[in-house]
PDB file of N, CA and C in Angstrom:
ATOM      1  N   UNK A   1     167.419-118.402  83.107  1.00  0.00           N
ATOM      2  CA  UNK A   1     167.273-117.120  83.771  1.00  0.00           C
ATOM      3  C   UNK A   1     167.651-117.306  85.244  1.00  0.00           C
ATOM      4  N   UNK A   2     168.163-116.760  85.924  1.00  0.00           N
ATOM      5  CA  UNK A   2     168.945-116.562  87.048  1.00  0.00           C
ATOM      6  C   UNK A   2     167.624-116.055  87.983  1.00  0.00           C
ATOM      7  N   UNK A   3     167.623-116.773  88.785  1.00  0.00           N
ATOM      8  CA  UNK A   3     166.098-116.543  89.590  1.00  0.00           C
ATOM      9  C   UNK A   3     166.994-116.365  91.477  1.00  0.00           C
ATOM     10  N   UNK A   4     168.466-115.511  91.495  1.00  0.00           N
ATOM     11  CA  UNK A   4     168.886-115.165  92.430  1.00  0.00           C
ATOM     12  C   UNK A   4     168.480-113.933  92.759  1.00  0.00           C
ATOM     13  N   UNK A   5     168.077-113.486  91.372  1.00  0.00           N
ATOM     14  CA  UNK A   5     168.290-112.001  91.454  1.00  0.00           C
ATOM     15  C   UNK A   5     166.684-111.334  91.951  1.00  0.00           C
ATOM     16  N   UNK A   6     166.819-110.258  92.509  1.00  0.00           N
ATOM     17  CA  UNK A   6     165.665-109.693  93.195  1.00  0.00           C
ATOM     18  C   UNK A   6     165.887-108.127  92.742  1.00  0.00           C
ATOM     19  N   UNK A   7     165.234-108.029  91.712  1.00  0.00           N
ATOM     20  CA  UNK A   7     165.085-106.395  91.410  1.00  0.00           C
ATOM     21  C   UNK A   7     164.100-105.734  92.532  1.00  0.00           C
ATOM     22  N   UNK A   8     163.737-105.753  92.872  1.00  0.00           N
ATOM     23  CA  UNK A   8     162.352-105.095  93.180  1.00  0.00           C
ATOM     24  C   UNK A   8     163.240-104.641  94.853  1.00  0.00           C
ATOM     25  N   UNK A   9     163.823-105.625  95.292  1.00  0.00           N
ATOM     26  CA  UNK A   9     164.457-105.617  96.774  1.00  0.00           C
ATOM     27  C   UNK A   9     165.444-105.061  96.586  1.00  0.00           C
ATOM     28  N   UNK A  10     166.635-104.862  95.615  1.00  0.00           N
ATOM     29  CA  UNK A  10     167.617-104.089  95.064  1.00  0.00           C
ATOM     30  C   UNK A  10     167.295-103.114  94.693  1.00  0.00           C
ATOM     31  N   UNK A  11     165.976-102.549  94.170  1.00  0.00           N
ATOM     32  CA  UNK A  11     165.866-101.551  94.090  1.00  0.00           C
ATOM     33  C   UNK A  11     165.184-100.468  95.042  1.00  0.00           C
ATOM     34  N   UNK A  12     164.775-100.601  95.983  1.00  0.00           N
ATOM     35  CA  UNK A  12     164.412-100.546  97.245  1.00  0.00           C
ATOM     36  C   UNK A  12     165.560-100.053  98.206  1.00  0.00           C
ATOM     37  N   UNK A  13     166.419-101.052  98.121  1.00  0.00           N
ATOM     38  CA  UNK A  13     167.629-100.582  98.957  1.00  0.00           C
ATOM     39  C   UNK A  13     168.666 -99.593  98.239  1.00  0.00           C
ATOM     40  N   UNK A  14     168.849 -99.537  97.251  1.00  0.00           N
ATOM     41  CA  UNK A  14     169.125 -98.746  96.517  1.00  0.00           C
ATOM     42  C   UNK A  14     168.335 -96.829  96.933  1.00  0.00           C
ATOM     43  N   UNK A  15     167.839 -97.237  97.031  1.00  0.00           N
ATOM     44  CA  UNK A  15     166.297 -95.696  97.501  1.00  0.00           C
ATOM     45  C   UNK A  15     166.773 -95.353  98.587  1.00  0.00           C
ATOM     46  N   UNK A  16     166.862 -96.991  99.503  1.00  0.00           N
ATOM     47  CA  UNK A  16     167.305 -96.762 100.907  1.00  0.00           C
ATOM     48  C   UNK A  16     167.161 -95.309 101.481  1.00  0.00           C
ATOM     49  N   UNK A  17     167.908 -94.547 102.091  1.00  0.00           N
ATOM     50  CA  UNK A  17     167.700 -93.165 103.007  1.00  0.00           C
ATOM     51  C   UNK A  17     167.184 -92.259 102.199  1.00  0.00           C
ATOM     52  N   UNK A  18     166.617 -92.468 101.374  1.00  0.00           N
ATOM     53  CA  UNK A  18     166.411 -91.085 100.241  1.00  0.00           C
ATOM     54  C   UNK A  18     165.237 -90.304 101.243  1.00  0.00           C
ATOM     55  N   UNK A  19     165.679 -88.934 101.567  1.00  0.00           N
ATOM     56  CA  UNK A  19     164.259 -88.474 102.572  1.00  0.00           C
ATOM     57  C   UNK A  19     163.941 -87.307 101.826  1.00  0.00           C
ATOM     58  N   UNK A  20     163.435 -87.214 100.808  1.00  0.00           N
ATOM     59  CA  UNK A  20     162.820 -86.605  99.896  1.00  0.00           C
ATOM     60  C   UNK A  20     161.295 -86.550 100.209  1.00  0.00           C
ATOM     61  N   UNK A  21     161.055 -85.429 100.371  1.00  0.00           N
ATOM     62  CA  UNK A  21     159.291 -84.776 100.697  1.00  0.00           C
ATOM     63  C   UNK A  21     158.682 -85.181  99.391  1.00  0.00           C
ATOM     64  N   UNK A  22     157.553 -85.826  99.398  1.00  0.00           N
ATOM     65  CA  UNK A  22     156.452 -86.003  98.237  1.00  0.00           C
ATOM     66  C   UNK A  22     155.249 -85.604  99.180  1.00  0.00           C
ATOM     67  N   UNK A  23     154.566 -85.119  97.781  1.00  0.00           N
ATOM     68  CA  UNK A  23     153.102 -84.718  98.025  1.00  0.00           C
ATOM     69  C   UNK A  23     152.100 -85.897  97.456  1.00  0.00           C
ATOM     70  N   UNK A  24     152.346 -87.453  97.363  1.00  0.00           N
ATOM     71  CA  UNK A  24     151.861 -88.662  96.700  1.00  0.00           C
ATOM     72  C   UNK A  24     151.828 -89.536  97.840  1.00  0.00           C
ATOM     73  N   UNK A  25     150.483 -90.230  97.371  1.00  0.00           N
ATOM     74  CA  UNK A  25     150.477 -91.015  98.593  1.00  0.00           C
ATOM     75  C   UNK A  25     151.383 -92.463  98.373  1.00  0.00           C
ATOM     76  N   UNK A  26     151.803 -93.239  99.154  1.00  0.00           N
ATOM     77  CA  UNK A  26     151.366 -93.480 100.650  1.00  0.00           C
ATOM     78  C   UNK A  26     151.188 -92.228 101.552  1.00  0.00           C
ATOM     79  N   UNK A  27     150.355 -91.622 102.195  1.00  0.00           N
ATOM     80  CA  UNK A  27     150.628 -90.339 102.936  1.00  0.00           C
ATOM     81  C   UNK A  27     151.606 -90.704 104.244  1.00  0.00           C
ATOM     82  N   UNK A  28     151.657 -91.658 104.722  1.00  0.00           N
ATOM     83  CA  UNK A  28     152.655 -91.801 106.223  1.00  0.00           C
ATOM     84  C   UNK A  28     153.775 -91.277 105.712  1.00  0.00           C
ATOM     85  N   UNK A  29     154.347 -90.550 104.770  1.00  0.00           N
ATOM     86  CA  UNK A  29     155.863 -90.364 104.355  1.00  0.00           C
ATOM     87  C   UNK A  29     156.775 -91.302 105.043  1.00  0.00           C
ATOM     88  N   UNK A  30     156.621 -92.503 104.438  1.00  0.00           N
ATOM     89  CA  UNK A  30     158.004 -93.657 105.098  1.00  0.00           C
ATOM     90  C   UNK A  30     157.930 -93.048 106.794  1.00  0.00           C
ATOM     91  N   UNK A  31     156.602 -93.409 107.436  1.00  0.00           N
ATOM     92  CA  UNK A  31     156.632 -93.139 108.963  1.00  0.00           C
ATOM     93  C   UNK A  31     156.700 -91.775 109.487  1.00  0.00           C
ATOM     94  N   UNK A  32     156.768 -90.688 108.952  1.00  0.00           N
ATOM     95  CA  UNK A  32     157.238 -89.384 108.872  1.00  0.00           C
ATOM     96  C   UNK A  32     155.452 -88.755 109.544  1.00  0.00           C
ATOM     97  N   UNK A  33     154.229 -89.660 108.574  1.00  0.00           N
ATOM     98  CA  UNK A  33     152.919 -88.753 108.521  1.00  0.00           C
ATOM     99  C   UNK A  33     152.214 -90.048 109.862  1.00  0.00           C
ATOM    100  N   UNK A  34     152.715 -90.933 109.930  1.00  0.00           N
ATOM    101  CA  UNK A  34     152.003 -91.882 110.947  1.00  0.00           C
ATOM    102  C   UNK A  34     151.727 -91.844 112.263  1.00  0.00           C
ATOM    103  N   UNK A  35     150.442 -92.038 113.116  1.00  0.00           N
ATOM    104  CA  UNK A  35     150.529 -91.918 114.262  1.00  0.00           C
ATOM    105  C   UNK A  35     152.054 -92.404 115.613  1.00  0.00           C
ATOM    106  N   UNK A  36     152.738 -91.787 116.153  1.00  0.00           N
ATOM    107  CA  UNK A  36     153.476 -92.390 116.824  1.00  0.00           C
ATOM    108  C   UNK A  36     153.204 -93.544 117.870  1.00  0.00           C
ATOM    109  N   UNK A  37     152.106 -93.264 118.262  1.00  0.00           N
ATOM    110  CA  UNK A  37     151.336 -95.081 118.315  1.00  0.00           C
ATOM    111  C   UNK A  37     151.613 -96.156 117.368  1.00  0.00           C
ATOM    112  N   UNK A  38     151.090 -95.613 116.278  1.00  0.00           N
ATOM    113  CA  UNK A  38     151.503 -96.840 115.234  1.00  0.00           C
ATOM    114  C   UNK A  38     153.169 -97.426 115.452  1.00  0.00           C
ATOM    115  N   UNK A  39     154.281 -96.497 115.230  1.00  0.00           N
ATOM    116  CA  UNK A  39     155.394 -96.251 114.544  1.00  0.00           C
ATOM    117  C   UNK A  39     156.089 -96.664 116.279  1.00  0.00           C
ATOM    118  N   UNK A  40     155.317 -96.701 117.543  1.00  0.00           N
ATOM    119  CA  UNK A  40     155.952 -97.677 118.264  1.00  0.00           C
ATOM    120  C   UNK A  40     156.095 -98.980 118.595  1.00  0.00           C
ATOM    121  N   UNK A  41     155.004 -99.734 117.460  1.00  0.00           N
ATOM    122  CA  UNK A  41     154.653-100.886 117.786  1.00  0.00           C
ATOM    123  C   UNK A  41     156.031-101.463 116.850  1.00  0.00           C
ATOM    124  N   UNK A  42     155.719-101.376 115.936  1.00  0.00           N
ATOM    125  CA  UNK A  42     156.493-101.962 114.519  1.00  0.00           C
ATOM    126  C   UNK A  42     158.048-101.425 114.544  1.00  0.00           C
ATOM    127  N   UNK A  43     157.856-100.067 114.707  1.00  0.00           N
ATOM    128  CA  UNK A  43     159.691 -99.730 114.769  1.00  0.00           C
ATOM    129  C   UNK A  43     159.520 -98.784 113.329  1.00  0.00           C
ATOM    130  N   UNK A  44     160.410 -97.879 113.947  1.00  0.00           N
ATOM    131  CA  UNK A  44     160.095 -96.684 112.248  1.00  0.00           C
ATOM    132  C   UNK A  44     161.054 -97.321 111.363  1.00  0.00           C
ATOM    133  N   UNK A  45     161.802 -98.280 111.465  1.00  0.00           N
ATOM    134  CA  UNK A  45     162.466 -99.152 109.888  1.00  0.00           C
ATOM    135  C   UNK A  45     161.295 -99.666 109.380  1.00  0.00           C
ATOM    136  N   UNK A  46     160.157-100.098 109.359  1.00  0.00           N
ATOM    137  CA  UNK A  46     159.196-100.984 108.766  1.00  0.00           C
ATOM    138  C   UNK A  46     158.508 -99.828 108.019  1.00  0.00           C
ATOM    139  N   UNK A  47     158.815 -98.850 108.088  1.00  0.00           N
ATOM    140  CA  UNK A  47     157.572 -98.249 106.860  1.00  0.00           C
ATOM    141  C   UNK A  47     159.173 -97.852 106.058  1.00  0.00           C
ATOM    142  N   UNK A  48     160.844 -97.808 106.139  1.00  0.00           N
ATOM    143  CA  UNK A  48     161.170 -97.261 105.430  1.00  0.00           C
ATOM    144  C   UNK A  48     161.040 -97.657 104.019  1.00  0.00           C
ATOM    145  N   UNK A  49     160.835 -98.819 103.621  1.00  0.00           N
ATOM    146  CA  UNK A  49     160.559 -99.344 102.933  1.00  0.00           C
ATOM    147  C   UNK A  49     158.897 -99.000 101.914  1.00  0.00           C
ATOM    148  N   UNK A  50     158.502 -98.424 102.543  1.00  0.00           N
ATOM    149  CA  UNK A  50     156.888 -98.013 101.878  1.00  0.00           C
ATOM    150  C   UNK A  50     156.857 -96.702 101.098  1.00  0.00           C
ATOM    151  N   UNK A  51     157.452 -96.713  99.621  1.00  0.00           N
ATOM    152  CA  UNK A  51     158.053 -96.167  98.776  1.00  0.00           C
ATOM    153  C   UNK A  51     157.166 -96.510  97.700  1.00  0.00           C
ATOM    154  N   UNK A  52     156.463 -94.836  97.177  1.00  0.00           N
ATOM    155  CA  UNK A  52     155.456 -94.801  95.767  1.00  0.00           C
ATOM    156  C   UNK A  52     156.629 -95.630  94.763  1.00  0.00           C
ATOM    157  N   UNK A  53     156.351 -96.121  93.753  1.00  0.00           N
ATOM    158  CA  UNK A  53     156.794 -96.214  92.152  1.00  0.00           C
ATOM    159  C   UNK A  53     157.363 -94.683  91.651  1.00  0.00           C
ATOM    160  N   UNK A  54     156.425 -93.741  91.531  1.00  0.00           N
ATOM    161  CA  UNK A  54     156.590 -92.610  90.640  1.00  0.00           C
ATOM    162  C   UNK A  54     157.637 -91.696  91.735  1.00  0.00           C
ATOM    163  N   UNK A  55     158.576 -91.248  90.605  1.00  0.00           N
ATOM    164  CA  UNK A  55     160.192 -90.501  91.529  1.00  0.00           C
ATOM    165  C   UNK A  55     160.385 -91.348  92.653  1.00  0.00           C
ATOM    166  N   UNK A  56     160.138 -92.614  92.353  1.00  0.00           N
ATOM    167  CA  UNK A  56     161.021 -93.306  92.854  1.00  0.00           C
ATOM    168  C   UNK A  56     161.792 -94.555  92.608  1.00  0.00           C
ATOM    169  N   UNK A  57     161.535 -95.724  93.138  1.00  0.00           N
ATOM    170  CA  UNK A  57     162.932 -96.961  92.964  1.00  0.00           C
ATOM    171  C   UNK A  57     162.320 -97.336  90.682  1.00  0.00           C
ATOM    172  N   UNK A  58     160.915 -97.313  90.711  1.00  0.00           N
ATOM    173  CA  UNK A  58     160.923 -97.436  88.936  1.00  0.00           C
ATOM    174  C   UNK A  58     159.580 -96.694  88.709  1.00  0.00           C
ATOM    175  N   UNK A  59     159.994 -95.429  87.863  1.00  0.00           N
ATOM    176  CA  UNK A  59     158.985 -94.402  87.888  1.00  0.00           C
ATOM    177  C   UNK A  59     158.613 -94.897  86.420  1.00  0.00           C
ATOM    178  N   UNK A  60     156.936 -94.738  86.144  1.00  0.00           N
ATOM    179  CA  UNK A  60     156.582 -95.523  84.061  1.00  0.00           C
ATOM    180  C   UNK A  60     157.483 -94.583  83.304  1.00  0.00           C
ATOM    181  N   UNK A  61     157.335 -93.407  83.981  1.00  0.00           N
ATOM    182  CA  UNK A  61     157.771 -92.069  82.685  1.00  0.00           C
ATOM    183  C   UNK A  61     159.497 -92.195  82.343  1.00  0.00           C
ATOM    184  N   UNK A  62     160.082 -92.537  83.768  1.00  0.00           N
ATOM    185  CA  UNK A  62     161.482 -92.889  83.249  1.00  0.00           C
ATOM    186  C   UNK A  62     161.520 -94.381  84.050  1.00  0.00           C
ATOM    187  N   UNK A  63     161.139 -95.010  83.489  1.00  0.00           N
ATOM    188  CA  UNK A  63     161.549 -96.391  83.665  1.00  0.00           C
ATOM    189  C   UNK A  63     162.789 -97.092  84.337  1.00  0.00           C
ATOM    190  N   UNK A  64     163.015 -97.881  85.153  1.00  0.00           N
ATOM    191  CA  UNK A  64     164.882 -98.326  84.940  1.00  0.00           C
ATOM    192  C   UNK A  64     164.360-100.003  84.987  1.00  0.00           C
ATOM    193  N   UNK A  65     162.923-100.401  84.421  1.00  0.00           N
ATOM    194  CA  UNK A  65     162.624-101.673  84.371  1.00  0.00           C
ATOM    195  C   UNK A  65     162.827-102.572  85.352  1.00  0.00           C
ATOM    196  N   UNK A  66     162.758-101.840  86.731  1.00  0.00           N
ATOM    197  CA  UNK A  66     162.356-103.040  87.735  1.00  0.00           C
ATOM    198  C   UNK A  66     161.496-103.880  87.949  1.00  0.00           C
ATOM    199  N   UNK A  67     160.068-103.324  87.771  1.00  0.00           N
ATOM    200  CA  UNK A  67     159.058-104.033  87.989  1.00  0.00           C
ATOM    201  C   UNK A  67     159.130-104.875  86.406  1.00  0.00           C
ATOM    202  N   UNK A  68     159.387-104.662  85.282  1.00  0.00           N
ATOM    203  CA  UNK A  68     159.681-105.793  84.019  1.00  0.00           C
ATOM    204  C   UNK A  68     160.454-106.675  84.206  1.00  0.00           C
ATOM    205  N   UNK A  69     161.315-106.409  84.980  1.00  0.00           N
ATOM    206  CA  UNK A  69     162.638-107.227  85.315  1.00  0.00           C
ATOM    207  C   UNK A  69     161.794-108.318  86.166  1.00  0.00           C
ATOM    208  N   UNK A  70     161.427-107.746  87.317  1.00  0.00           N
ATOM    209  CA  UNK A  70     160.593-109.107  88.335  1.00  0.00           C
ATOM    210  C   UNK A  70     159.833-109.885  88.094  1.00  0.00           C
ATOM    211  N   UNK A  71     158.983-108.754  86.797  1.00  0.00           N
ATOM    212  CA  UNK A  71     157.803-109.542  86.617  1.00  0.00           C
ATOM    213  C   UNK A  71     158.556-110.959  85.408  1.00  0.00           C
ATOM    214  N   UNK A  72     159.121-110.034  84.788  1.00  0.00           N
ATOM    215  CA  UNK A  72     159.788-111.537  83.859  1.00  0.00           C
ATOM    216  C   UNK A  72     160.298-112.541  84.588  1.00  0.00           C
ATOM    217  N   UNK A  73     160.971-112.424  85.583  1.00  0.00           N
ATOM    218  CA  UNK A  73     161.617-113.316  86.583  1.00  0.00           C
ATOM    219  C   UNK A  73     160.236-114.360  87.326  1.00  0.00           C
ATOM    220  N   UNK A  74     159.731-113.651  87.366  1.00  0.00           N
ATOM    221  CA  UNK A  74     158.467-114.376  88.221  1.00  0.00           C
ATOM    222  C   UNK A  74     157.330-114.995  87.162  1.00  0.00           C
ATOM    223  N   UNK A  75     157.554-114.781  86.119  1.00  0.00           N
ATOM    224  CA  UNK A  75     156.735-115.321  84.634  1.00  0.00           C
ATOM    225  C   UNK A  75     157.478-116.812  84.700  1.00  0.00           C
ATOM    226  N   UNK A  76     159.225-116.046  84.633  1.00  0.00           N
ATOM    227  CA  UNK A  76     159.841-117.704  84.637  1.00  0.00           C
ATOM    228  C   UNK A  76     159.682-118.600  85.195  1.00  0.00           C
ATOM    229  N   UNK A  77     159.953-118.072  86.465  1.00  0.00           N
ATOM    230  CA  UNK A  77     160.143-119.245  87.487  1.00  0.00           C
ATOM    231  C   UNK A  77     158.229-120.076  87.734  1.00  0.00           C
ATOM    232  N   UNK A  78     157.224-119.908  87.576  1.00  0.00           N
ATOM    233  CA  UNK A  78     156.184-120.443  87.387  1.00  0.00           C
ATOM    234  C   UNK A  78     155.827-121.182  86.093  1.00  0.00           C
ATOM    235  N   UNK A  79     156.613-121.192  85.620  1.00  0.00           N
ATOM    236  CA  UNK A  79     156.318-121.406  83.385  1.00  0.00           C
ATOM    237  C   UNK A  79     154.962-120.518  82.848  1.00  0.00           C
ATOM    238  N   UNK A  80     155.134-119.314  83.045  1.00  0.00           N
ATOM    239  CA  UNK A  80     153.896-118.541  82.865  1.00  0.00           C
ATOM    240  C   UNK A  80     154.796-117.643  81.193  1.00  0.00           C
ATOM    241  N   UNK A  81     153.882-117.345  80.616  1.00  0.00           N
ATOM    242  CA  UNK A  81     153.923-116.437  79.421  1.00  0.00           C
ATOM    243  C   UNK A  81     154.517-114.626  80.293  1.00  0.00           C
ATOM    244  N   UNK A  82     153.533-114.352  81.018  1.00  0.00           N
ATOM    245  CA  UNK A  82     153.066-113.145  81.643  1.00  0.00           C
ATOM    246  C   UNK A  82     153.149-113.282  82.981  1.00  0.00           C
ATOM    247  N   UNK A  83     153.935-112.263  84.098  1.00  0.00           N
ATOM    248  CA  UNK A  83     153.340-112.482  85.508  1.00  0.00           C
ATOM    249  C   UNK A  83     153.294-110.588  85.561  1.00  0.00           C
ATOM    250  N   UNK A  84     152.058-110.006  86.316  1.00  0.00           N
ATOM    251  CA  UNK A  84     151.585-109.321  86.517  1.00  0.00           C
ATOM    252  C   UNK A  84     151.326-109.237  88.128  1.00  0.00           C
ATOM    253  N   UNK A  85     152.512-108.300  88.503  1.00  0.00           N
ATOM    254  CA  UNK A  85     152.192-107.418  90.148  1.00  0.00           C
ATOM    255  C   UNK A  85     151.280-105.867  90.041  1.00  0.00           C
ATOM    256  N   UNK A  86     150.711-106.407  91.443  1.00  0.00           N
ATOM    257  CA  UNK A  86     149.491-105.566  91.384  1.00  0.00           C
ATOM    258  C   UNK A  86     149.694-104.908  93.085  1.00  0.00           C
ATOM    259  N   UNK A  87     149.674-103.728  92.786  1.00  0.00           N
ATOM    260  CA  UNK A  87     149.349-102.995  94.668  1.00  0.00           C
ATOM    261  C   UNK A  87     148.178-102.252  94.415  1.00  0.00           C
ATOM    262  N   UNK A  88     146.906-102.925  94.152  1.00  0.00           N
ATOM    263  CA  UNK A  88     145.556-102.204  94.214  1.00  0.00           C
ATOM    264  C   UNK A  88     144.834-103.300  95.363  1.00  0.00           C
ATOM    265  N   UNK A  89     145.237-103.996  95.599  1.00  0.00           N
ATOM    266  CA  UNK A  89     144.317-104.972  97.055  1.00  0.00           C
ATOM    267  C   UNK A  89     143.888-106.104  96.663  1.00  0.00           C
ATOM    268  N   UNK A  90     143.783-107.217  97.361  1.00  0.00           N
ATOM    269  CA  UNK A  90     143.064-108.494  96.726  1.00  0.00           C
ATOM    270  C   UNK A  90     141.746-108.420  96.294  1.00  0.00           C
ATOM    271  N   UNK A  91     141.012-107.524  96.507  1.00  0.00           N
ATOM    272  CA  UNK A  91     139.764-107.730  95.923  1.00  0.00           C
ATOM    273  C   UNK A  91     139.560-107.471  94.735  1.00  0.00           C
ATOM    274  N   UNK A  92     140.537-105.722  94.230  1.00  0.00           N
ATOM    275  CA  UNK A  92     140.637-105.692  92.665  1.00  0.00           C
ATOM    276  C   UNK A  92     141.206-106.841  92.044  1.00  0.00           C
ATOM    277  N   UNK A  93     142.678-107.254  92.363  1.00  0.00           N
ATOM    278  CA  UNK A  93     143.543-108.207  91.960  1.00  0.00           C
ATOM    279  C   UNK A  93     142.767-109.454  91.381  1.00  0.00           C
ATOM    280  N   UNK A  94     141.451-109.849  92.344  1.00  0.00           N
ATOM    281  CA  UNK A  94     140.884-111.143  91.837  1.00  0.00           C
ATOM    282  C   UNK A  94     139.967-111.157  91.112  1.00  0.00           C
ATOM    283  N   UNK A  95     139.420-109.730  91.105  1.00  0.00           N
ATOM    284  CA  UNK A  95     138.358-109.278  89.796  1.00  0.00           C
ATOM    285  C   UNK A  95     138.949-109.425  88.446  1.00  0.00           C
ATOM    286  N   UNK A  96     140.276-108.983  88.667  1.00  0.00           N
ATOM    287  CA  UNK A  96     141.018-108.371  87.658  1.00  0.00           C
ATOM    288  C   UNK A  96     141.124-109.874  87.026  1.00  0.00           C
ATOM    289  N   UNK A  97     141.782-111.102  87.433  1.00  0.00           N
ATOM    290  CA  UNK A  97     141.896-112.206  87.443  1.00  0.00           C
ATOM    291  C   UNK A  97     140.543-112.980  86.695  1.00  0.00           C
ATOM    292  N   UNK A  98     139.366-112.765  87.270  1.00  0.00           N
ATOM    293  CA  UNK A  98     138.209-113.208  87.036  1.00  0.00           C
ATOM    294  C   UNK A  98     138.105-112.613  85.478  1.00  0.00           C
ATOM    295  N   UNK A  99     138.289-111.732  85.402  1.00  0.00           N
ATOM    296  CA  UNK A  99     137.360-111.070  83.987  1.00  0.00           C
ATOM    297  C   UNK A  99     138.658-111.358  83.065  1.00  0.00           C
ATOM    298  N   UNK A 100     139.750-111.906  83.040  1.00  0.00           N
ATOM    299  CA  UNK A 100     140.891-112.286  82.468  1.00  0.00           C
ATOM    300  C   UNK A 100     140.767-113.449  82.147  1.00  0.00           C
ATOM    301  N   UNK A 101     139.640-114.446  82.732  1.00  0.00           N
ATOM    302  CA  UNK A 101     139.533-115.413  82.408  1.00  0.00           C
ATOM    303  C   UNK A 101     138.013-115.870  81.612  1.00  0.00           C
ATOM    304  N   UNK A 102     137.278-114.824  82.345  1.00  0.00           N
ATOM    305  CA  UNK A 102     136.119-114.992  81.863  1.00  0.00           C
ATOM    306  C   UNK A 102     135.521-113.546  81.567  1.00  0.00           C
ATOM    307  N   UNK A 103     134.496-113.477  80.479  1.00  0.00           N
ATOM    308  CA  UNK A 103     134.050-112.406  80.340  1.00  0.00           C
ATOM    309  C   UNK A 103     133.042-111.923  81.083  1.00  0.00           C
ATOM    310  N   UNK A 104     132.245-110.418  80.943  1.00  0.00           N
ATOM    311  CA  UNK A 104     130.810-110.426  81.658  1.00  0.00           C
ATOM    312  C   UNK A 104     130.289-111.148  81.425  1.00  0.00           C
ATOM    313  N   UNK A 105     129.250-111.272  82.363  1.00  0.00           N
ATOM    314  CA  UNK A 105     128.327-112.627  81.870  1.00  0.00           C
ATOM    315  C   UNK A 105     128.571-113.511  81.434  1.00  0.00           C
ATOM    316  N   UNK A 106     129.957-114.047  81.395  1.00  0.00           N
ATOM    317  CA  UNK A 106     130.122-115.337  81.257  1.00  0.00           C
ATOM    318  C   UNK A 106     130.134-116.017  82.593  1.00  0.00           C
ATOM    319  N   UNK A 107     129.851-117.633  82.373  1.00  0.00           N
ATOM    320  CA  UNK A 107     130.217-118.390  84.234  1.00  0.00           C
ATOM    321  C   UNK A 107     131.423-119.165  84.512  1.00  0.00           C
ATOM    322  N   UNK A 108     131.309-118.659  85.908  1.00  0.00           N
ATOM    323  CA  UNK A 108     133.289-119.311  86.439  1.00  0.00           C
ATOM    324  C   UNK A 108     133.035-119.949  87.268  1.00  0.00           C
ATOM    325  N   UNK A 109     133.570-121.003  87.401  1.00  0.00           N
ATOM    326  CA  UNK A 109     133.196-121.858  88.314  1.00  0.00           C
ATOM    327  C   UNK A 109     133.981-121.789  89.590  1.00  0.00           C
ATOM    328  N   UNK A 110     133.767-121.806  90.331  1.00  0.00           N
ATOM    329  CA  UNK A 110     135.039-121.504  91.573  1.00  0.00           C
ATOM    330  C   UNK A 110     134.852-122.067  92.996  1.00  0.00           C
ATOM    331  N   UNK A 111     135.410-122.160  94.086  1.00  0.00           N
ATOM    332  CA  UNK A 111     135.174-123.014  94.880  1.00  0.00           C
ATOM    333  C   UNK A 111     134.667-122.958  96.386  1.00  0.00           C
ATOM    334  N   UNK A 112     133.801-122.943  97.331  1.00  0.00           N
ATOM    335  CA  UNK A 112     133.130-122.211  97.816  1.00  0.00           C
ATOM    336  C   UNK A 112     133.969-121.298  99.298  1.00  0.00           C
ATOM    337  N   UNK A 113     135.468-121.830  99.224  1.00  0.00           N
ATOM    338  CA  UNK A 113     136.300-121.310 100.168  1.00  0.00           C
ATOM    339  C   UNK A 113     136.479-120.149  99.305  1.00  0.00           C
ATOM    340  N   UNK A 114     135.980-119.422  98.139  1.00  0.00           N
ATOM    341  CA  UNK A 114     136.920-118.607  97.446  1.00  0.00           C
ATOM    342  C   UNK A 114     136.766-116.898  98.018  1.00  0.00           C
ATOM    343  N   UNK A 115     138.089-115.964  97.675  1.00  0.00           N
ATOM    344  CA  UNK A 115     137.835-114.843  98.560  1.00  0.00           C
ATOM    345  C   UNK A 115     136.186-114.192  98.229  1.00  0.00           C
ATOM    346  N   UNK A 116     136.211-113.569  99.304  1.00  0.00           N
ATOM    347  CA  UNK A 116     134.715-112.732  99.285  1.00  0.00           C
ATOM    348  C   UNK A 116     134.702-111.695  98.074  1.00  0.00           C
ATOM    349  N   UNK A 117     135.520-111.666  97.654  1.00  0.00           N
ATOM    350  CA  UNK A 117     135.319-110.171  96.558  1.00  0.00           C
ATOM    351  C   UNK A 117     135.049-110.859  95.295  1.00  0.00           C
ATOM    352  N   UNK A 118     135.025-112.482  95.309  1.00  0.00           N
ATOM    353  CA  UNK A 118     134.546-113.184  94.201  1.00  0.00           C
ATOM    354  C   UNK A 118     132.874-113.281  94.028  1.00  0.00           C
ATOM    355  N   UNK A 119     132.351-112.871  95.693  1.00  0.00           N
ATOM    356  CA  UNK A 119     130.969-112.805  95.369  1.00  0.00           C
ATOM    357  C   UNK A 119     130.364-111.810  95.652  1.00  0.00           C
ATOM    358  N   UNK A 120     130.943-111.406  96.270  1.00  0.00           N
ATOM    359  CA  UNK A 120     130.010-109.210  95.929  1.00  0.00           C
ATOM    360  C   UNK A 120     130.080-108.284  95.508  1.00  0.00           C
ATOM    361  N   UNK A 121     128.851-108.330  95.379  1.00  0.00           N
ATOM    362  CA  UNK A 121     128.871-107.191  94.589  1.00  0.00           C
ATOM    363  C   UNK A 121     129.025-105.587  94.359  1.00  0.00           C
TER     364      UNK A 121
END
């Protein structure tokens, strides 16, 4: 498998200038809804890139299999069965992780540097 290829960044640029009004969040509309405080620090190219999934670069309902494409790519290149991207935050992400490995009430052993969302509740 060819591990040059970058769907996810190709498809992105691909979107590139699309300035299409949504009512879905991210609410900053690609810098459009953001404080101009914010949007002078960073530069308004850094949010163009901050683009929902749905009507846009790979929507579930019409698919064009970007995010399958990466994720297979990124299954490969680790020797993994499955790789699974997540934009819900590290704290879901490692729950999500935790109970994937272990059930309720089952015990995980883990190490005491580990993130905080491993121990609160």
């Amino acid at each position: 498998m060819g591990h040059s290829r970058a769907p996810v960044l190709d498809a992105l640029a691909a979107h590139g200038g699309n300035s299409d009004l949504t009512f879905t969040p991210p609410g900053h509309e690609q810098g459009r809804g953001a404080d101009p405080r914010v949007v002078e620090v960073p530069g308004r190219d850094v949010f163009a890139s901050d683009v929902l999934i749905m009507n846009g670069p790979d929507d579930r309902r019409m698919t064009g299999g970007v995010l399958e494409q990466a994720q297979e790519l990124m299954a490969d290149a680790v020797d993994a069965e499955h790789a699974f991207f997540s934009t819900c935050g590290s704290s879901l992400s490692v729950k999500s992780a935790m109970l994937a490995v272990a059930g309720p009430h089952e015990k995980l052993l883990v190490s005491r540097n580990a993130h905080k969302s491993v121990v609160a509740e």
